[in-house]
Structure formats: C-alpha cells, structure tokens
Protein backbone atom coordinates (compact mmCIF):
# COMPACT_ATOMS: atom_id res chain seq x y z
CA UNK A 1 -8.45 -13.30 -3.52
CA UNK A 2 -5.17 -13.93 -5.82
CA UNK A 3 -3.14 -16.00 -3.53
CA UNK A 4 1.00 -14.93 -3.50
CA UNK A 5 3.90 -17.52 -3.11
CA UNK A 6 1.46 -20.32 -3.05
CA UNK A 7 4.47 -22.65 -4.07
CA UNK A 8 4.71 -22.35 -0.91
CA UNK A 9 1.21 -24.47 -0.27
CA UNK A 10 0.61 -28.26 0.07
CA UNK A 11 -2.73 -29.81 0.79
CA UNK A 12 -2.20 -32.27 3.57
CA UNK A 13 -3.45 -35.29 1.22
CA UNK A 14 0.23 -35.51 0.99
CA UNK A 15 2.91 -37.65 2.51
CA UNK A 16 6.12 -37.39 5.01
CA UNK A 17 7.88 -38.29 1.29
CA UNK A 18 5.88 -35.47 -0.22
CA UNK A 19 7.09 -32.96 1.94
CA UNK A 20 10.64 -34.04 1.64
CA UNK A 21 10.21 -33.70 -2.20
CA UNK A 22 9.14 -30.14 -1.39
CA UNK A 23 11.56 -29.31 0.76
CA UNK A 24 14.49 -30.04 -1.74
CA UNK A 25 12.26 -27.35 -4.19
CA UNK A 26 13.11 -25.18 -1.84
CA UNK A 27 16.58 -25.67 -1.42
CA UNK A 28 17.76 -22.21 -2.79
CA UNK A 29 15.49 -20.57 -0.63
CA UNK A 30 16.57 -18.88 2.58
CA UNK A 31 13.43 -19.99 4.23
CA UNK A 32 13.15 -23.69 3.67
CA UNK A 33 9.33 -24.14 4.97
CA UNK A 34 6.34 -24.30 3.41
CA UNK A 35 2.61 -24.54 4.47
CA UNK A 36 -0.01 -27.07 4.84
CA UNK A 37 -3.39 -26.53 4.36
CA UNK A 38 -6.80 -28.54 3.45
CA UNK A 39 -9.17 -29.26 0.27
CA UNK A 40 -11.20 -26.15 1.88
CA UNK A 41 -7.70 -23.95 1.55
CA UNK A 42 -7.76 -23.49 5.97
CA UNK A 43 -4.15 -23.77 7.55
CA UNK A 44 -3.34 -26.33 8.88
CA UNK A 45 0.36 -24.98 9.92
CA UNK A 46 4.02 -25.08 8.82
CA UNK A 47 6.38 -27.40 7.81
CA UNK A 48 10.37 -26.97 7.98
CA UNK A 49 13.43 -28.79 7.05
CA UNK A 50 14.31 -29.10 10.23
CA UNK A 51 10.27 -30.35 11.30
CA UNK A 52 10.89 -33.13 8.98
CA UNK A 53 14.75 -34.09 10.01
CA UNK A 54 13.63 -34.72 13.62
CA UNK A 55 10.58 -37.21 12.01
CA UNK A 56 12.92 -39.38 10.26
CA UNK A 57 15.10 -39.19 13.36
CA UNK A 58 12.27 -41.28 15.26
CA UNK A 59 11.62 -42.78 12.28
CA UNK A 60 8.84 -41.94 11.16
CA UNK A 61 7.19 -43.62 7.70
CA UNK A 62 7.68 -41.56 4.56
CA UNK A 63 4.24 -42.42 3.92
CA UNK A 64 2.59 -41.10 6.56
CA UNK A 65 0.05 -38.22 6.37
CA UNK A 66 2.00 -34.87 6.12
CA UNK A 67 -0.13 -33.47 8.69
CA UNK A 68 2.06 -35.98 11.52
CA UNK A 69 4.61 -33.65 10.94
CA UNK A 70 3.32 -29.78 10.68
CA UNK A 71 3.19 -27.57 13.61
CA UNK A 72 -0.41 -26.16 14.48
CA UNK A 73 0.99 -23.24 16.50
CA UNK A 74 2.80 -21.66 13.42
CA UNK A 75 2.26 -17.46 13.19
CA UNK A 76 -0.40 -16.00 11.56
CA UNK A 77 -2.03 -12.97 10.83
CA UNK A 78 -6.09 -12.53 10.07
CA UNK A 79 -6.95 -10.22 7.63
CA UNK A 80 -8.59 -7.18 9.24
CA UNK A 81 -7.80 -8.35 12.55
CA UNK A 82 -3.33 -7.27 12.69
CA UNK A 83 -2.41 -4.29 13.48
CA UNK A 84 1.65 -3.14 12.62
CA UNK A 85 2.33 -3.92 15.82
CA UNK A 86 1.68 -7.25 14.82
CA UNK A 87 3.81 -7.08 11.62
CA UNK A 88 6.95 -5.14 13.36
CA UNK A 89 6.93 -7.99 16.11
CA UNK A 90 7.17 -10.64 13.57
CA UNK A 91 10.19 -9.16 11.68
CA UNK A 92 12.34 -8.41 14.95
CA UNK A 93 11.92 -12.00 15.57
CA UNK A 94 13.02 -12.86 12.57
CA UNK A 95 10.17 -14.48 10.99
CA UNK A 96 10.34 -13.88 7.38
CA UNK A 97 7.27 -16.02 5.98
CA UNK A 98 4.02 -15.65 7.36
CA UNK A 99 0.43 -16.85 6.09
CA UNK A 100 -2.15 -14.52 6.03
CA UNK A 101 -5.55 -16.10 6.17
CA UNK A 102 -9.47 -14.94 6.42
CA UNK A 103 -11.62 -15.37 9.45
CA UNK A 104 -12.46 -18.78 8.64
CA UNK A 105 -8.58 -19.77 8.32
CA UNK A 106 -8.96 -19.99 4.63
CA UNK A 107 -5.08 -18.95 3.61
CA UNK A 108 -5.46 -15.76 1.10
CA UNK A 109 -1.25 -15.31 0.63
CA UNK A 110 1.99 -15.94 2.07
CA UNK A 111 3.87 -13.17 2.80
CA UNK A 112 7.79 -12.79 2.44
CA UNK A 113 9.25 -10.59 4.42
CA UNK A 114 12.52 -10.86 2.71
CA UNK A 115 10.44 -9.79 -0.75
CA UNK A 116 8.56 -7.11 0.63
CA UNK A 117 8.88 -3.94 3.25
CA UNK A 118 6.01 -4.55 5.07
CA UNK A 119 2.24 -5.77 5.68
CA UNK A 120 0.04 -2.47 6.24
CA UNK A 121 -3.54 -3.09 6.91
CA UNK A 122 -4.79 -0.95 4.62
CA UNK A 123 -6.95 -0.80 1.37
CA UNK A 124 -6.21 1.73 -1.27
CA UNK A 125 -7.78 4.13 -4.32
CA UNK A 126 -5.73 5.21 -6.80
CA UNK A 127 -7.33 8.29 -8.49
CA UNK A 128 -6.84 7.90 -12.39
CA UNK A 129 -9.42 9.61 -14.00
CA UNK A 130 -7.90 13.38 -14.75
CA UNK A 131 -7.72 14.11 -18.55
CA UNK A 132 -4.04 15.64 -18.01
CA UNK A 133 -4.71 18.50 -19.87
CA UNK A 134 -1.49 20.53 -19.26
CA UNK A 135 0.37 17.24 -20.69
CA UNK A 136 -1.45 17.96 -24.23
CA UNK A 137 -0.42 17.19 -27.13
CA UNK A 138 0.58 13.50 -24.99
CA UNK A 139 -2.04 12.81 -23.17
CA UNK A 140 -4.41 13.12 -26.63
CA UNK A 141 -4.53 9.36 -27.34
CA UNK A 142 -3.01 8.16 -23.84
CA UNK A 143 -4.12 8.71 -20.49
CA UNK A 144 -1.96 10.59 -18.25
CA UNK A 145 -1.43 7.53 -15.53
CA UNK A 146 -0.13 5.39 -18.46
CA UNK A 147 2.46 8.21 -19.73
CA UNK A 148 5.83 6.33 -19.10
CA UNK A 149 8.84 7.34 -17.28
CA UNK A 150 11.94 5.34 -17.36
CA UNK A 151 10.60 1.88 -18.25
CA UNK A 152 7.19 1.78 -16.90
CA UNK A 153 4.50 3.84 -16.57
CA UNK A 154 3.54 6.95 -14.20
CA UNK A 155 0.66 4.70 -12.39
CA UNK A 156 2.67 1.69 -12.07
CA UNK A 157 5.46 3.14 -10.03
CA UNK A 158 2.60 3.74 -6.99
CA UNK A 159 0.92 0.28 -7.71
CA UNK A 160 4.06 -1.36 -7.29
CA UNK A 161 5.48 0.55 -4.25
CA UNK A 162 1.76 0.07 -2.49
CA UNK A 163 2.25 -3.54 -3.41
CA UNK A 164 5.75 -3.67 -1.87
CA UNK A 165 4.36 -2.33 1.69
CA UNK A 166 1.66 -5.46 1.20
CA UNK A 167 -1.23 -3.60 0.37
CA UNK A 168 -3.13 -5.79 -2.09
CA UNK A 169 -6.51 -4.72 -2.30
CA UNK A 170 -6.22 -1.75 -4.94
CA UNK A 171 -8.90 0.22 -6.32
CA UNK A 172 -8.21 2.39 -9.35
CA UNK A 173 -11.08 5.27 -9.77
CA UNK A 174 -10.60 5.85 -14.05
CA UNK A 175 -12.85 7.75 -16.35
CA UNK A 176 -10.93 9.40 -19.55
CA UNK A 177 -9.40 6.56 -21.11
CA UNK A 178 -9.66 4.28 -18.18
CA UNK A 179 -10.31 1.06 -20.56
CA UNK A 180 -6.20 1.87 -21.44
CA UNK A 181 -5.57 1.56 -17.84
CA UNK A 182 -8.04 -1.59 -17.39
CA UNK A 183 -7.10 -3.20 -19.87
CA UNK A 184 -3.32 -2.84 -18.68
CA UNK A 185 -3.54 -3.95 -15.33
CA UNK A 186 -6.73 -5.90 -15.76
CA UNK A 187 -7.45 -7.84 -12.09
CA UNK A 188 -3.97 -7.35 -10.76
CA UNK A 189 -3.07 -11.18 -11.09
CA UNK A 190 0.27 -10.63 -12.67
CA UNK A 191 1.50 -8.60 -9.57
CA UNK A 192 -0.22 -11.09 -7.09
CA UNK A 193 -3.04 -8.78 -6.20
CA UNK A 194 -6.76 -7.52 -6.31
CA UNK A 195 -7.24 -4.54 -8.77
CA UNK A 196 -10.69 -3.31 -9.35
CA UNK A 197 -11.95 0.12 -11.03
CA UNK A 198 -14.49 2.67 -10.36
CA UNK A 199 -15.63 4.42 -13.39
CA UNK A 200 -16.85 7.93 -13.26
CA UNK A 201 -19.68 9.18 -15.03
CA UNK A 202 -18.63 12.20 -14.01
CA UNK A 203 -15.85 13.60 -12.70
CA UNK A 204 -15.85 12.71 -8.41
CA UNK A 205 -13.49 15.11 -7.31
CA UNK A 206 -10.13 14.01 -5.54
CA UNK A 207 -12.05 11.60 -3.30
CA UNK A 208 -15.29 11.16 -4.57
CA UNK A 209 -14.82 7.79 -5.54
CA UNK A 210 -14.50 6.73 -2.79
CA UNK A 211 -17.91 6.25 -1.64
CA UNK A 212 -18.65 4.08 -3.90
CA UNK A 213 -16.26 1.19 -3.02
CA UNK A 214 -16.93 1.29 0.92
CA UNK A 215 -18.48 -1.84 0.37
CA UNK A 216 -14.81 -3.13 -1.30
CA UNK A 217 -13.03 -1.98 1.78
CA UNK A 218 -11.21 -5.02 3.59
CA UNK A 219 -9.49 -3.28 6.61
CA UNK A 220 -10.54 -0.26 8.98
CA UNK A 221 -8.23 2.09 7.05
CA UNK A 222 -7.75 3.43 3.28
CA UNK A 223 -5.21 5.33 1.45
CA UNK A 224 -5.91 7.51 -1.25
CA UNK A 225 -3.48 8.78 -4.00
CA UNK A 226 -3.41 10.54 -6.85
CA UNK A 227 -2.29 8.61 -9.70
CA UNK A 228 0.28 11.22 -10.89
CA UNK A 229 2.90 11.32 -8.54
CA UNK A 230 6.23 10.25 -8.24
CA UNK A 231 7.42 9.32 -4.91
CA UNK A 232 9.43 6.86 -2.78
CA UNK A 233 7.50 7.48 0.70
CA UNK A 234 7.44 4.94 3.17
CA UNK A 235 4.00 3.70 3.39
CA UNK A 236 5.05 2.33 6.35
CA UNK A 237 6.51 5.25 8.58
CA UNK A 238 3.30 7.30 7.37
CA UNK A 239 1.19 4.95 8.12
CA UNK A 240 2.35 4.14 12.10
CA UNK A 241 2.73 7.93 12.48
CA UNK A 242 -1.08 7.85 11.66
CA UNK A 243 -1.70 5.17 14.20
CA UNK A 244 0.41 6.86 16.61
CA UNK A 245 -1.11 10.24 16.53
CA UNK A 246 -4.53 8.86 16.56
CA UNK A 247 -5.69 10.69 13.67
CA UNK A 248 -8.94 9.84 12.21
CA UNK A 249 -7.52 11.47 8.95
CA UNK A 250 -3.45 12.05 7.54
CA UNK A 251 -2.33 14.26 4.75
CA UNK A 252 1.45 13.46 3.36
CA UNK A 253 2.61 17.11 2.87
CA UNK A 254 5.71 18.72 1.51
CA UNK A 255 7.92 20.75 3.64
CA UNK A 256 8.66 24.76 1.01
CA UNK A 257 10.97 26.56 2.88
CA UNK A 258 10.58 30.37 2.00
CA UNK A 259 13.86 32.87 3.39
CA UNK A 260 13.19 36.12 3.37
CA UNK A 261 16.24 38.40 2.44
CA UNK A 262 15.66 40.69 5.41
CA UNK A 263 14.93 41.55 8.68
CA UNK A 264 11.00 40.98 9.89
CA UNK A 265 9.57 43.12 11.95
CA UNK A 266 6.87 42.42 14.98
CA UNK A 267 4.73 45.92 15.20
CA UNK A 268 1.66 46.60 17.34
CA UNK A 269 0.15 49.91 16.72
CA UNK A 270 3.27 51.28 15.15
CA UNK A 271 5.88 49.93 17.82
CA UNK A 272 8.54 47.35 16.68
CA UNK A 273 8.26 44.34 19.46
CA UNK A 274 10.58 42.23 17.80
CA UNK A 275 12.41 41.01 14.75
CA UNK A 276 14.03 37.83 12.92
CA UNK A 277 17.16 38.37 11.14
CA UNK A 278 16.59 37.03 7.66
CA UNK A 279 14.10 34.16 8.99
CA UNK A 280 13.36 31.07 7.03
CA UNK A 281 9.46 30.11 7.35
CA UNK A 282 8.35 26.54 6.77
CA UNK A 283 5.10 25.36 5.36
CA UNK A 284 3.27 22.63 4.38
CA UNK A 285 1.81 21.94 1.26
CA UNK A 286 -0.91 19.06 0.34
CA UNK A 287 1.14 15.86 -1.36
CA UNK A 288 -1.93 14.27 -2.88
CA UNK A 289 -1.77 11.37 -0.52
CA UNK A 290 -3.94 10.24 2.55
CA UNK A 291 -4.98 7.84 5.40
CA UNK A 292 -8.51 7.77 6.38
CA UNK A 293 -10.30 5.73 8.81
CA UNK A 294 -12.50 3.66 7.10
CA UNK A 295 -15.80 4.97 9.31
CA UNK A 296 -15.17 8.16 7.85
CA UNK A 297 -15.83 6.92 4.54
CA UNK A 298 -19.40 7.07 4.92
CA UNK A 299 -19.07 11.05 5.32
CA UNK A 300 -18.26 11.75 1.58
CA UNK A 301 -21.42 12.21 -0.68
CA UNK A 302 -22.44 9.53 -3.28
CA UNK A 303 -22.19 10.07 -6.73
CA UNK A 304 -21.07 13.95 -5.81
CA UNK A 305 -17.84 16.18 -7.19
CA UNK A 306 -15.90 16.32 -3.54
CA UNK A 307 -12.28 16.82 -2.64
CA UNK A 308 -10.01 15.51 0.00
CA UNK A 309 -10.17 18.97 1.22
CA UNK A 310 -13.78 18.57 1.78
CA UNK A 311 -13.85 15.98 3.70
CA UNK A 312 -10.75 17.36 5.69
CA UNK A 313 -12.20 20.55 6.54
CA UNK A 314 -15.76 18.54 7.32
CA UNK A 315 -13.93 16.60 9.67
CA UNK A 316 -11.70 19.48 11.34
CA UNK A 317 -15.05 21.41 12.24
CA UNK A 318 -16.43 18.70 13.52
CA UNK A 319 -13.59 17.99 16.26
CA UNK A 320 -12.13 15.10 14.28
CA UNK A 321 -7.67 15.21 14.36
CA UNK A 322 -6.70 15.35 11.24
CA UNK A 323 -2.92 15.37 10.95
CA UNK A 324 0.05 16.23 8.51
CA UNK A 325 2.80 13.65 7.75
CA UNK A 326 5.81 15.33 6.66
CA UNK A 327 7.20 13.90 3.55
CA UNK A 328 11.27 14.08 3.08
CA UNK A 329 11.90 11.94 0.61
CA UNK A 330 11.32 12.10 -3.21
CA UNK A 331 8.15 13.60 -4.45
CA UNK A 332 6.88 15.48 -7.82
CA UNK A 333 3.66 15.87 -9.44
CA UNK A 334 3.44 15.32 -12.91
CA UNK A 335 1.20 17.40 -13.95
CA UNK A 336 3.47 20.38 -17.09
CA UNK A 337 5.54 18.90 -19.40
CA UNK A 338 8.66 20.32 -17.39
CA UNK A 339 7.42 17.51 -14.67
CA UNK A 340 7.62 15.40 -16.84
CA UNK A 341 11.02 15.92 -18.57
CA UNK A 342 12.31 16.13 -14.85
CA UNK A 343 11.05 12.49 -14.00
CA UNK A 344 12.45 11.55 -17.18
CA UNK A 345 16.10 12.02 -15.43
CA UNK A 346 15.26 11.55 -11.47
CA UNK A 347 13.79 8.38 -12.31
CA UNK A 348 17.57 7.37 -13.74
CA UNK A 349 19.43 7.80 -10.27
CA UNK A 350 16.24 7.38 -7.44
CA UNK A 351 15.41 4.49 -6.15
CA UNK A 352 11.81 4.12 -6.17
C-alpha cells in the first residue's frame, strides 16, 4: 500500500545521533516526532524531541541503537480493526500524528491530523463510467468525470475530499473513455493512495460494480458515489450518523422544500377535518451517495445492470434499516450544460 508522510520513518539500524539529525529535519514542523520501525517495515514506536532531550540528559551515547530511545507504547490504529470512536478520541487528546499499520504491525501510513479531517474506516467506488450524454457536444472526445471546473477536474474534487477524510483505498468503476481517467490518476501514488479501476463491459448500473471488487474491500464498510457531483459533505458527520443509527445501508439526500400558495385541506368522505395555512412540505431526494455495510455487498448480482435503488429496496423488504442522511451543505449534479456553467461560478466562492 502507498505509504503517506513516510519522512516521517526511520529503520532502527540507526543511531541516538541519527535521530537527532532527524529531529532538526523536522524543526518547522509542529509535531517534532517521527517513527521507528524495522527492515520488515513493523513499528517499533515513536520518537520525540523531547524522548531524545531526556537521553542525553543521562547521557546517553549518540551512538547507541535508536531503538534505546523510542517508546513501545506509542498510539496506533490497525487497519480494519478502529472504529471513529477511535479516531475522535485521538484528536480530543490532541494527538495529531498517528501510524496506521496492518495486522502484522507492518506500518502502511502516517496520518496527520493537522493535514487531514479525519480517518474513516471505509473503502470507496467512484462510479465513472456514464457517457454524459446531455453534456454533448463536450463530453465527445472527453469523459464526463474529467470535464474541468475551476482548475481541476469534476472527478478529482470527490477523490480529493474522500482523500482528505483518510479514505485511501479508492476504486473507480470506468467504461466510456475510462483509459482518460486511468491514465490520469493511474495508481493514486501522487495523492498518497490506492486507486484501482473496474472496467465495464457493460454498463453495471449505479452499483453494479461493486460486486466485483468485494474481494478489494479493506474495511467492513464502503461508500459509493457517483463521479459527477459537486459537493463539500462531511464524510465524517455522514458517516458516524450511519454508525449511530445502526443502519446496514445510508443514502445522502437533499432536503426540496415545496410551499404551496394556499390553504390544504384534510377531507374524509366530503368533510373538511383540518387544514394548513399555506404549508411548506419537505422531501428527500436521492444525492447519489451511500454507506453500505460491507456484508451486504455480496447481495448485488455479478456482472448484472443494478442500481443503488435495487439493492435499497432489496434490503428494506427484507427488514434491513436503511437510513437517509440529510445533506445541508453544497451539492449539484452535473449532469445539463446549465450544471455545468453553474459549477463554473460556485466553484469560485465554495470551499470544497
């Protein structure tokens, strides 16, 4: 797995001296510790400024082993074993950098809480594949995801906000012109993670592809997302109200307020019961983006056209909870060229 901030890393062949030496590299960092790990890559534990200071107070040899002065009991999370419990405990303490390693110790990344929001256990599909018809003539030699608004394009806005929420296992489902959108990304490297693709021989549906990477999956829950949408949700917020309503699937979904101009009526069998004065209605449409427990994955059909409405409506009549997250923050889906020319200016005064 591409490893993050491993400047951060030094294999305990190193000396006292060593660590020193790395230390003062880190000298305009906020966080002045750093790592130690084996020739197999396992943790050893951390080293900080001040682990080092209270050596040389007893004075200790600057050529001594590295390891004489790294504390085993440093904090750690195991991939597929936190939960955001976990990761909300570690930032009200304060603890900012924190090595995330596999079940044999093996370090995978260091994670910054300073850089990013968050940690979320969670894999996720990106669903690229649409031939963005309604964006025609635009969309002839480019594929919709790789349209650009502002600076960047459509697709990387959602790679790069998943990213910042510390989801790094990424799965991009492509078909029309998806060697554009490999080719641009290729394995993820540059953004420090792991991007693979699923290519459709035929169109999956919204969430087809997704039975054919359970085998990629890395923690007990997945997001899925279309690749078209502009939106600054917090990945995080949806993602514990998932966990706390104990749903085994979550829909992000976008409050449309309709008013009606007039008073409605309540009849039964001709008889007014009751009325609203010019009552506003709320509903709830479908954002495009979900949570879904990973041992529901095995529900959706192999190789078959099937939507995330499928699989909600499977799971619904079967007596599984699936919920509705509320979304109020920025979202649009590009999908007409008015979309578009609205992105075009949003994405000049939202944050995203």
């Amino acid at each position: 797995m591409n490893q993050m901030n491993d400047h951060l890393l030094v294999v305990n062949n190193k000396t006292v001296k060593d660590g020193l030496i790395k230390i003062d590299s880190l000298s305009a960092s906020p966080s002045q510790t750093f790592f130690a790990v084996n020739e197999k890559n396992e943790l050893l534990g951390s080293v900080t400024d001040g682990d080092i200071r209270r050596a040389l107070i007893n004075d200790i040899d600057l050529l001594a082993p590295i390891e004489n002065v790294v504390n085993t009991e440093c904090k750690r999370l195991v991939q597929g074993s936190f939960s955001i419990e976990d990761v909300s405990a570690l930032k009200a303490r304060k603890i900012n950098l924190i090595p995330l390693v596999d079940e044999e110790g093996k370090v995978i990344r260091v994670v910054d809480f300073k850089e990013k929001k968050s940690l979320l256990p969670i894999d996720a599909l990106i669903m690229a594949g649409g031939l963005g018809s309604r964006l025609k003539p635009m969309t002839d030699k480019v594929p919709k995801p790789l349209l650009r608004v502002g600076s960047k394009p459509i697709i990387e806005y959602n790679i790069d906000r998943l990213v910042d929420y510390g989801v790094s296992n990424l799965q991009i489902s492509v078909k029309y012109l998806g060697e554009q959108i490999a080719d641009y990304f290729k394995d993820g490297k540059e953004k420090g993670v792991d991007i693979d693709y699923v290519w459709e021989e035929e169109p999956l549906g919204t969430i087809g592809a997704l039975a054919k990477i359970s085998s990629r999956l890395l923690n007990d829950y997945v997001l899925v997302m279309n690749s078209d949408l502009l939106t600054n949700i917090d990945y995080e917020d949806f993602f514990k109200s998932f966990i706390e309503d104990d749903a085994d699937m979550a829909v992000a979904t976008i409050p449309y307020d309709v008013s009606i101009p007039y008073a409605v009526l309540e009849t039964e069998k001709g008889r007014v019961k009751s009325f609203s004065e010019k009552p506003t209605y709320t509903y709830f449409s479908n954002g495009g983006i979900y949570l879904i427990k990973r041992e529901h994955v095995d529900k959706i059909p192999l190789n078959q056209n099937y939507n995330a409405t499928d699989l909600m409506e499977l799971l619904i009549e079967n007596g599984f909870k699936v919920s509705s997250y509320p979304l109020r923050g920025y979202w649009l889906d590009i999908g007409k060229p008015a979309d578009f020319e609205r992105a075009q200016e949003d994405v000049k005064h939202i944050q995203f």
